[in-house]
Protein backbone atom coordinates (compact mmCIF):
# COMPACT_ATOMS: atom_id res chain seq x y z
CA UNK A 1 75.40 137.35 52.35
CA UNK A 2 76.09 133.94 53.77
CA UNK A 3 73.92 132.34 55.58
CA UNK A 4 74.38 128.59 57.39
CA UNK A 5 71.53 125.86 56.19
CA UNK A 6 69.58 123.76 58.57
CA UNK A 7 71.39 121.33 60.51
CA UNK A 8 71.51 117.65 59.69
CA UNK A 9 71.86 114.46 61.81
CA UNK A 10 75.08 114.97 63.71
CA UNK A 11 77.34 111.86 65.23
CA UNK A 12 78.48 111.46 68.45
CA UNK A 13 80.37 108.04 69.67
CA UNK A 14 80.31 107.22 72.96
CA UNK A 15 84.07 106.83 74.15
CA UNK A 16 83.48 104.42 76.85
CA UNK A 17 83.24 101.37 74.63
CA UNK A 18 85.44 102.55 71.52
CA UNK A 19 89.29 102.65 71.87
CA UNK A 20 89.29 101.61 75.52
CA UNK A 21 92.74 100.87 75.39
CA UNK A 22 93.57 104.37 75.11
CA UNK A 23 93.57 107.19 78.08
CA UNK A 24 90.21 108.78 77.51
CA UNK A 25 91.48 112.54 76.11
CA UNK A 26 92.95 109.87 73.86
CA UNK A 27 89.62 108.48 72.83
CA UNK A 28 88.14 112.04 71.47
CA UNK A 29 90.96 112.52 69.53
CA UNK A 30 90.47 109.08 68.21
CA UNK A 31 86.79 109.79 67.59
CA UNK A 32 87.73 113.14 65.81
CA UNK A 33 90.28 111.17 63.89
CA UNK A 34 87.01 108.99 62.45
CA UNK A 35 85.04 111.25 61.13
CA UNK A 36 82.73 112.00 64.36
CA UNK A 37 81.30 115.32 65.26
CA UNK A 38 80.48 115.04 68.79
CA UNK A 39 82.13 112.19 72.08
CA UNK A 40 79.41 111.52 74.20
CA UNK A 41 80.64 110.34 77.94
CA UNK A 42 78.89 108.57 80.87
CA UNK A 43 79.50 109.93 84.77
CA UNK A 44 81.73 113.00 84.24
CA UNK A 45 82.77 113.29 87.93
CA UNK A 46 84.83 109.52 87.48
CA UNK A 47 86.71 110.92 84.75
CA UNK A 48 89.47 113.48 83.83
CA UNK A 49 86.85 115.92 82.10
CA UNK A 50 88.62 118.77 81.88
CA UNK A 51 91.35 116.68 79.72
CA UNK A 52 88.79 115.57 77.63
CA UNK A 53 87.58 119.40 77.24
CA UNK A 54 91.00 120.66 76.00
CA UNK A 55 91.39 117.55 74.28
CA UNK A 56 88.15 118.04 72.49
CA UNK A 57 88.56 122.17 71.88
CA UNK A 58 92.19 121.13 70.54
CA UNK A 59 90.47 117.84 68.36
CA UNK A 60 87.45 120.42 67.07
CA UNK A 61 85.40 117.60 68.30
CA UNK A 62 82.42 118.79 70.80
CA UNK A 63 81.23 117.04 74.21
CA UNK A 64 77.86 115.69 73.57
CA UNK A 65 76.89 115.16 76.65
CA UNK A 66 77.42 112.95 80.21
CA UNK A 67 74.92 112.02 83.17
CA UNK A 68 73.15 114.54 84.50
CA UNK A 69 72.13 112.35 87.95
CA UNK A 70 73.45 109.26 89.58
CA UNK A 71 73.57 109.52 93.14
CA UNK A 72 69.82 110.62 93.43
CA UNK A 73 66.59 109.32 92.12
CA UNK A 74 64.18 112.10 90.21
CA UNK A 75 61.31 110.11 90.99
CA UNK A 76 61.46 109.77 95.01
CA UNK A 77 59.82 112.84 96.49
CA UNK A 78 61.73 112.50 99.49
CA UNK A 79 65.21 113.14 97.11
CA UNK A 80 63.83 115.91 95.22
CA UNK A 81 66.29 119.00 96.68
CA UNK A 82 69.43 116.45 96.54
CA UNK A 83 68.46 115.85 92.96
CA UNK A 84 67.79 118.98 91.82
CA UNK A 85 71.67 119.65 93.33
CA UNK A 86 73.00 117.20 91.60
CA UNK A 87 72.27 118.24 88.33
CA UNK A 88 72.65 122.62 89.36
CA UNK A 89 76.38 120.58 90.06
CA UNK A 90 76.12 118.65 86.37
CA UNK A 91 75.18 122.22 84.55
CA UNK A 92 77.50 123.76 85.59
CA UNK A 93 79.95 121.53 84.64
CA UNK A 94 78.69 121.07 81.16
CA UNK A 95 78.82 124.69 81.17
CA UNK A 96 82.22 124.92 81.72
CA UNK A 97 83.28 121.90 79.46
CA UNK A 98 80.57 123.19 76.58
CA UNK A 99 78.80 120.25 76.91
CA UNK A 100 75.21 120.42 75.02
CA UNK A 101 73.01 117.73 77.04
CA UNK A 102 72.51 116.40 80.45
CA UNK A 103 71.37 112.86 80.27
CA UNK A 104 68.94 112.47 83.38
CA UNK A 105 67.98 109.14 84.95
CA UNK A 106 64.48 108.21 86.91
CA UNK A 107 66.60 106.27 89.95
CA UNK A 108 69.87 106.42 90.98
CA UNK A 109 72.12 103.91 89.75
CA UNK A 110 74.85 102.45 92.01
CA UNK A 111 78.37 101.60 90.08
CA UNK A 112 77.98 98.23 88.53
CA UNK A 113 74.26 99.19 87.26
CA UNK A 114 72.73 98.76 90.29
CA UNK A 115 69.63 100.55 90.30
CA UNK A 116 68.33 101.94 93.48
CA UNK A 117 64.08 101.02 93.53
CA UNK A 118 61.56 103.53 93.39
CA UNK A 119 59.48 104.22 96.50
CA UNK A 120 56.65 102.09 97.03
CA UNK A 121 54.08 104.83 95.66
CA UNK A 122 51.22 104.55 93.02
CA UNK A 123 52.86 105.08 89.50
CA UNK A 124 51.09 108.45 89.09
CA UNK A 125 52.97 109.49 92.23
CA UNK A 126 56.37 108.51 90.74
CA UNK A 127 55.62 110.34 87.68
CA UNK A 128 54.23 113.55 88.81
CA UNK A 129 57.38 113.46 90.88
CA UNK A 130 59.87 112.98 87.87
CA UNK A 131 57.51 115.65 86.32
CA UNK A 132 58.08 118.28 89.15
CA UNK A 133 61.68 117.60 89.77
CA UNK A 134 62.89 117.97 85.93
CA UNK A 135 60.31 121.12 85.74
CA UNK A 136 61.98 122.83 88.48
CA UNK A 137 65.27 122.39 86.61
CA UNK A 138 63.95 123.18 82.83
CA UNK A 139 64.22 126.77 83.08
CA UNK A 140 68.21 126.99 84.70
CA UNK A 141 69.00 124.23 81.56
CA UNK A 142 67.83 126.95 78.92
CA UNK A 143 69.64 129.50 80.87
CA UNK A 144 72.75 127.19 80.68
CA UNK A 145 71.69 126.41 77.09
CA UNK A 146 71.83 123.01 77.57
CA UNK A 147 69.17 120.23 77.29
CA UNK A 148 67.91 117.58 79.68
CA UNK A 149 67.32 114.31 78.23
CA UNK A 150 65.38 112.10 79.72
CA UNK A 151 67.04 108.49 79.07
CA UNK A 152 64.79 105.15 78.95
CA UNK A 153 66.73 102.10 79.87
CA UNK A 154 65.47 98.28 80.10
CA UNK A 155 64.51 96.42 82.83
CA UNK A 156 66.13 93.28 81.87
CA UNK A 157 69.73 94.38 82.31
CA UNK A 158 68.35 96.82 85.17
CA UNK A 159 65.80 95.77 87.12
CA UNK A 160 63.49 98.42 89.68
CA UNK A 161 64.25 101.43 87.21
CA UNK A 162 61.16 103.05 86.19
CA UNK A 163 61.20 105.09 82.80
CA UNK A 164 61.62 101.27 80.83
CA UNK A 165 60.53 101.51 77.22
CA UNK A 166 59.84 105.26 75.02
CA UNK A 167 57.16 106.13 76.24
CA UNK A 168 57.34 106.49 79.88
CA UNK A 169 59.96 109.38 79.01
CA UNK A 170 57.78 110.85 75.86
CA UNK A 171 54.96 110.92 79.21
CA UNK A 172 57.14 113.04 81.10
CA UNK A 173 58.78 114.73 78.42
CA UNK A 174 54.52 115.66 77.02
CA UNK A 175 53.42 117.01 80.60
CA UNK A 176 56.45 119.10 81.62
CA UNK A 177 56.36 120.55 77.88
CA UNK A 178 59.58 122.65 77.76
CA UNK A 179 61.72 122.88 74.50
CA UNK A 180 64.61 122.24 77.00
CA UNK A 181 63.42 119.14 78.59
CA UNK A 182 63.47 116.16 75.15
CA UNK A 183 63.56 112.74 75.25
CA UNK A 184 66.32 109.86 73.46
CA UNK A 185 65.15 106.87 72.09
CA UNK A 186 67.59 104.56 72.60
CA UNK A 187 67.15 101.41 70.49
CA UNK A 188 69.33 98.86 72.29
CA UNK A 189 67.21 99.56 75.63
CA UNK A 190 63.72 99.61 73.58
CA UNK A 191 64.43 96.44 71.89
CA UNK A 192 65.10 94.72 75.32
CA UNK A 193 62.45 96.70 77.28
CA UNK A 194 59.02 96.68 75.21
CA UNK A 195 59.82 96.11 71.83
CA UNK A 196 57.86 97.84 68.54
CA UNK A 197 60.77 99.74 67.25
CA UNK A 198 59.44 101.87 64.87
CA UNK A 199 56.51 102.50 66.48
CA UNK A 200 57.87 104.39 69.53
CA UNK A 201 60.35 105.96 66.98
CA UNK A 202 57.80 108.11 65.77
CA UNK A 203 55.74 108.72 68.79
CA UNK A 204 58.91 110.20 70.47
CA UNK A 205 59.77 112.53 67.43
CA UNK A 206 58.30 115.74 68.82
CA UNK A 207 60.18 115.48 71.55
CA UNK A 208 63.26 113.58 70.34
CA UNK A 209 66.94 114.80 70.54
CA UNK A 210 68.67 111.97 70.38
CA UNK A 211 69.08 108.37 68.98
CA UNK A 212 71.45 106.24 70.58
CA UNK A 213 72.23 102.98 68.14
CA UNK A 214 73.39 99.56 69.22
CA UNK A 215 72.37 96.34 68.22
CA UNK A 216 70.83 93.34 70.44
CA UNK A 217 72.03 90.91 70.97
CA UNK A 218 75.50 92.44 72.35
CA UNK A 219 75.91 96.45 72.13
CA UNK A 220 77.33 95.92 68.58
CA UNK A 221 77.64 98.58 65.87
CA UNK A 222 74.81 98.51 63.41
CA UNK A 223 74.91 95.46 61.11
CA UNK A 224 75.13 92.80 63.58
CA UNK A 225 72.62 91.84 65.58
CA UNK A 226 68.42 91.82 64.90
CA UNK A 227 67.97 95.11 64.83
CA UNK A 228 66.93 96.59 61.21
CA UNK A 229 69.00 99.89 61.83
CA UNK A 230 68.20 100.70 57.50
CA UNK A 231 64.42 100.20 58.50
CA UNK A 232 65.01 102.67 61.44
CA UNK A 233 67.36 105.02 58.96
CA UNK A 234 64.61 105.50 56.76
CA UNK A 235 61.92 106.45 59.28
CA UNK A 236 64.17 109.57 60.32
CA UNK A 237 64.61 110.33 56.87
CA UNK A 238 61.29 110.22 56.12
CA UNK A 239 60.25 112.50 58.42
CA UNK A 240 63.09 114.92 58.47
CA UNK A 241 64.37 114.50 61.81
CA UNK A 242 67.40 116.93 62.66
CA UNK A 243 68.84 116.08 65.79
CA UNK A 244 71.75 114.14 67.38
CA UNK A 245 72.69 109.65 66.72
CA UNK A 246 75.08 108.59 69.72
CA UNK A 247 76.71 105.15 68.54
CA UNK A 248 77.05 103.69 72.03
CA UNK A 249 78.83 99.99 70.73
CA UNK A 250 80.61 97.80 71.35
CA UNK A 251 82.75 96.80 68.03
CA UNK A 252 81.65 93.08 67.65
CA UNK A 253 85.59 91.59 66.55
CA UNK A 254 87.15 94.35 68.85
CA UNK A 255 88.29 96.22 66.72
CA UNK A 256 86.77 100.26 66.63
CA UNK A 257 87.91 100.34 62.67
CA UNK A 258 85.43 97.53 62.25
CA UNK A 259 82.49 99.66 63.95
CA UNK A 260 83.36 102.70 62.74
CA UNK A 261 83.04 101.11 58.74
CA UNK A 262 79.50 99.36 59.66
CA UNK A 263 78.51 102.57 61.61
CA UNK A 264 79.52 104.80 57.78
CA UNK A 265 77.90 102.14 55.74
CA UNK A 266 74.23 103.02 58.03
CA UNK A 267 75.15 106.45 58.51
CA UNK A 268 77.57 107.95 56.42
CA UNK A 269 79.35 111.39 57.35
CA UNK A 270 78.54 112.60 53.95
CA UNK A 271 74.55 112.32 55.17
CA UNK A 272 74.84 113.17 58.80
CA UNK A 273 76.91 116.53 60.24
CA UNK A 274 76.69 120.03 59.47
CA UNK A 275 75.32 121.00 56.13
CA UNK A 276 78.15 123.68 54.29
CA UNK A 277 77.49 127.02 54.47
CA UNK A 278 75.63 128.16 51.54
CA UNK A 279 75.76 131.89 49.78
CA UNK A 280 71.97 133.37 50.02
């Protein structure tokens, strides 16, 4: 009998900043062509998505995952029933396109990363809001089978948005405790936001399905910049973490060759993906 072993760490590039000369169904093929197992994209309603579907089903290349919410803000009260719509609309498109997560913002975010401000209510009534909205929508995600992921951002690059640093999306990710409803740490936005790397690393582990890597200062590819992405390497190794490493850079010489090299000599292919299938 065969049987298929655990998965491993599996890579997704984010095609928004790699091969931007190219037509974006252009870019997944590019990212298939490198050795990736997964494009990740950013608002799917500005882009050709169901281009980037067939060209990712014809690439065998999957769709990570795009924004789950732009337009409304989970933690304003008074926008709960236009949020909640706007992601029903996101998972059903990710759905149809096979996508596996919705990324899901606190506030809206205007084109241009303008973030819309969060009412002027205590901080316990902006989180219990964020904490009712996204548990209203946890149970039609695991009917989808998709997962909501709950993305921290910095407040130096985006100022007014509220879920800056880890652990104000571990918070919300620990009190609506749903296995469809994790967290990303991104380390670009923690190293900006409140620091202590590896720290927040592990504290977002139980609930952690993604890691998105890129360097400060500049978006780079791991390598250049101040982040220790090795340091960071071995802490998911160390504790056996299995899920998902988005490289969301920006190739420091502009060239994606360059990137994708630094990005195998951190993470190689041959450590990351989908383990062989194994006879039991």
């Amino acid at each position: 009998m065969t049987a298929v072993a655990e998965p491993r760490m599996l890579r997704s590039v984010s095609i928004h900043f790699m091969w931007d000369q190219l037509p974006m169904p252009e870019r997944v093929r590019a990212a298939a062509a490198a050795g990736f197992d997964l494009v990740d994209l950013w608002d799917w309603r500005t882009v050709e998505i169901d281009e980037i579907a067939r060209a990712a089903a014809e690439a065998g290349i999957g769709i990570n995952g795009f924004f789950g919410n732009r337009a409304f803000s989970a933690c304003d009260p008074a926008q709960r029933t236009a949020f909640i719509n706007e992601v029903k609309e996101s998972l059903a498109c990710a759905v149809r396109v096979g996508a596996r997560q919705l990324h899901l913002f606190s506030n809206a975010i205007r084109p241009g990363g303008i973030v819309v401000p969060s009412p002027n209510l205590p901080p316990a009534v902006l989180h219990a809001a964020c904490v009712d909205a996204v548990s209203e929508l946890a149970p039609l995600a695991a009917e989808a089978g998709v997962v909501l992921v709950l993305e921290h951002l910095n407040d130096v690059h985006l100022p007014g948005y509220l879920w800056t640093g880890a652990q104000s999306v571990i918070d919300v990710a620990r009190d609506v405790d749903h296995p469809n409803v994790r967290v990303v740490f991104d380390a670009f936005h923690q190293q900006l936001g409140t620091g202590r790397l590896a720290e927040h690393l592990i504290a977002a582990l139980p609930y952690l399905a993604r890691v998105d890597v890129a360097g400060v200062p500049g978006r780079h590819e791991p390598g250049v910049g101040e982040i220790d992405f090795a340091y960071l390497r071995g802490v998911l190794d160390e504790h056996e973490w299995r899920g998902t490493l988005t490289f969301e850079v920006v190739p420091s010489d502009g060239n994606p060759d360059t990137a994708v090299r630094r990005i195998e000599e951190f993470f190689p292919a041959a450590c990351c993906g989908q383990r062989e299938q194994v006879e039991a």
